[in-house]
C-alpha atoms as a PDB file:
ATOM      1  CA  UNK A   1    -171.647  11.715-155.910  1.00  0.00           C
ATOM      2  CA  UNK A   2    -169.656  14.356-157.222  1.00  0.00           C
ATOM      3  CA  UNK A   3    -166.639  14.265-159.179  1.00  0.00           C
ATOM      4  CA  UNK A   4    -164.184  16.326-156.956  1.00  0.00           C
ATOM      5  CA  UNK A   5    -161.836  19.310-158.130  1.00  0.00           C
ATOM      6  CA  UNK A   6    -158.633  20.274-158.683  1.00  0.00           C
ATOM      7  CA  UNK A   7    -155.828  17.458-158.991  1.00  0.00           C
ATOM      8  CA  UNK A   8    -157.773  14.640-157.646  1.00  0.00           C
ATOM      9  CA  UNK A   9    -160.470  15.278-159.577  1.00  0.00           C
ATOM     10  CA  UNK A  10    -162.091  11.778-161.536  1.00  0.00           C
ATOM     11  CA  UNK A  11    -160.590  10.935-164.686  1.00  0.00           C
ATOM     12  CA  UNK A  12    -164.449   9.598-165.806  1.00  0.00           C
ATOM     13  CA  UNK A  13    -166.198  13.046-165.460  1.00  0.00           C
ATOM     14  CA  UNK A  14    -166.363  13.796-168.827  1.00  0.00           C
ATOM     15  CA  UNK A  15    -166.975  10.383-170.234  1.00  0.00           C
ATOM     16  CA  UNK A  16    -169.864  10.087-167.598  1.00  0.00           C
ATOM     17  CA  UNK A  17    -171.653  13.704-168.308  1.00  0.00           C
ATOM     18  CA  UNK A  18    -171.586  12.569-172.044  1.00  0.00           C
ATOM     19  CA  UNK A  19    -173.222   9.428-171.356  1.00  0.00           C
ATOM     20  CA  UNK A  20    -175.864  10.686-169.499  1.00  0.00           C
ATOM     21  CA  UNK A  21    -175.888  13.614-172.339  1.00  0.00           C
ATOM     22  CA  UNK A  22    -176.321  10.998-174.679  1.00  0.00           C
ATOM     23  CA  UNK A  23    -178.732   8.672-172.518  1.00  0.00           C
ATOM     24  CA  UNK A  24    -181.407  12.262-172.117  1.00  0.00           C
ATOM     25  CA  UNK A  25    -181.256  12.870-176.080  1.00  0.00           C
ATOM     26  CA  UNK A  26    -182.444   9.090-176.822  1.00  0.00           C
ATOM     27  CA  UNK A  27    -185.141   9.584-174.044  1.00  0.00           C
ATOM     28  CA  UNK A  28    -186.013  12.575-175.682  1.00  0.00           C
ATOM     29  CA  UNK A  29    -186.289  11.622-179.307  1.00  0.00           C
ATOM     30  CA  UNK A  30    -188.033   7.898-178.581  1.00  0.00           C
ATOM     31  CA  UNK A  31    -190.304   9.500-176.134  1.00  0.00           C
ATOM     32  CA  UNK A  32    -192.201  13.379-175.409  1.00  0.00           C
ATOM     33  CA  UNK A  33    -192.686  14.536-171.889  1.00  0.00           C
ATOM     34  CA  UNK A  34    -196.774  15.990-170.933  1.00  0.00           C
ATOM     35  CA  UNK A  35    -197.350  16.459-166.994  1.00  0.00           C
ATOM     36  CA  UNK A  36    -199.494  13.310-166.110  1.00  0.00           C
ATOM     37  CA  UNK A  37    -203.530  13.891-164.982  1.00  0.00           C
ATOM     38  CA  UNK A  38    -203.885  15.904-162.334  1.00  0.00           C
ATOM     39  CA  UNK A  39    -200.810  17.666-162.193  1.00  0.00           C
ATOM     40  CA  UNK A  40    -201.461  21.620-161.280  1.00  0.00           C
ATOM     41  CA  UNK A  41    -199.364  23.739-164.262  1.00  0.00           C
ATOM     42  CA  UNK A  42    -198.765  26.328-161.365  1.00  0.00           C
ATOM     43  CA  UNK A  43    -195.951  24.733-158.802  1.00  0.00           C
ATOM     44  CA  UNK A  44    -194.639  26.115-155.225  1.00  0.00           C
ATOM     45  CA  UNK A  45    -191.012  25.397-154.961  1.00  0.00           C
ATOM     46  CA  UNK A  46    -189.605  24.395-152.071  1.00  0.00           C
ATOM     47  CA  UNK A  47    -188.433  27.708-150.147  1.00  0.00           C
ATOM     48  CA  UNK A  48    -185.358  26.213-147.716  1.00  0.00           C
ATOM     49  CA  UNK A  49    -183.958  23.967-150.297  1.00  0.00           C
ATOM     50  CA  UNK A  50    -180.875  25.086-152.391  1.00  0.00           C
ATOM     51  CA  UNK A  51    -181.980  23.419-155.869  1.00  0.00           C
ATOM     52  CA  UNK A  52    -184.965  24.876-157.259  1.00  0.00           C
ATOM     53  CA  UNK A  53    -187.374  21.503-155.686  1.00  0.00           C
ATOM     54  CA  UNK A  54    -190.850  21.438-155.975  1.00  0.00           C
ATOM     55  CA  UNK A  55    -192.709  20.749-153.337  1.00  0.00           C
ATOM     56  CA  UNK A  56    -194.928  17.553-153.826  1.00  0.00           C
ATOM     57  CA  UNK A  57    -193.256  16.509-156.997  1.00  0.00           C
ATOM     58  CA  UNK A  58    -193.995  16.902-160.830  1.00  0.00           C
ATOM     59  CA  UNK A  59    -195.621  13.687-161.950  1.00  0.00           C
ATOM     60  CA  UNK A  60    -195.065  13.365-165.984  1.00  0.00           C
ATOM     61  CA  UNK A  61    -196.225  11.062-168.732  1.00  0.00           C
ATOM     62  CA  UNK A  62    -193.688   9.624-170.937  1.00  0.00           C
ATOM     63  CA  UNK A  63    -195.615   9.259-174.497  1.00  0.00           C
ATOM     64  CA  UNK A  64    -194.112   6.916-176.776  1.00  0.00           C
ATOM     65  CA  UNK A  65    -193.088   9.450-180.405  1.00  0.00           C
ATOM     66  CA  UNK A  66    -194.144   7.479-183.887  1.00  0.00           C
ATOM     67  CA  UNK A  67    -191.485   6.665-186.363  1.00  0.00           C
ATOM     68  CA  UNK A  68    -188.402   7.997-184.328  1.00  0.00           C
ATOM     69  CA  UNK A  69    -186.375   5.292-186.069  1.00  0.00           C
ATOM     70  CA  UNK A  70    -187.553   6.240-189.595  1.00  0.00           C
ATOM     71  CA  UNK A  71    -186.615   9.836-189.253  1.00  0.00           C
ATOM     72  CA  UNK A  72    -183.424   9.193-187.509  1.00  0.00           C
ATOM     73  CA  UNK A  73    -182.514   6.532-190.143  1.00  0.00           C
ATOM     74  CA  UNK A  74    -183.230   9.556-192.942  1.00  0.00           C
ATOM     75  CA  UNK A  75    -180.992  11.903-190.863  1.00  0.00           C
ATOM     76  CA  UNK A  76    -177.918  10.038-190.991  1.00  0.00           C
ATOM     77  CA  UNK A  77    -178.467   9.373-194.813  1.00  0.00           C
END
């Protein structure tokens, strides 16, 4: 849903696009990204759509990262 423009646009935008800022980073630092088994490397995109889409999908692994907590607990010390 998008958030409109000009006078009527939402009041939440920003509060929303730094949420879901700050929901990526802790998905990022708990957890690393590898392309699951099977997955080609090379991908066709998806020629008539107007986002770069790829066709069939990217399948990924989420991988769990050891002792996030510790070295976020030293970087705010």
């Amino acid at each position: 849903m998008p958030f409109g423009e000009g006078p009527r646009i939402c009041i939440g935008m920003r509060f929303a696009k730094m949420q879901m800022t700050a929901g990526l980073i802790t998905l990022l630092k708990k957890y690393r990204l590898e392309l699951a088994e099977g997955m080609e490397t090379e991908v066709a995109l998806q020629p008539t759509s107007i986002t770069t889409q790829p066709i069939g999908g990217i399948y990924l692994k989420l991988i769990q990262r050891d002792g996030w907590e510790q070295r976020i607990l030293q970087a705010s010390t």
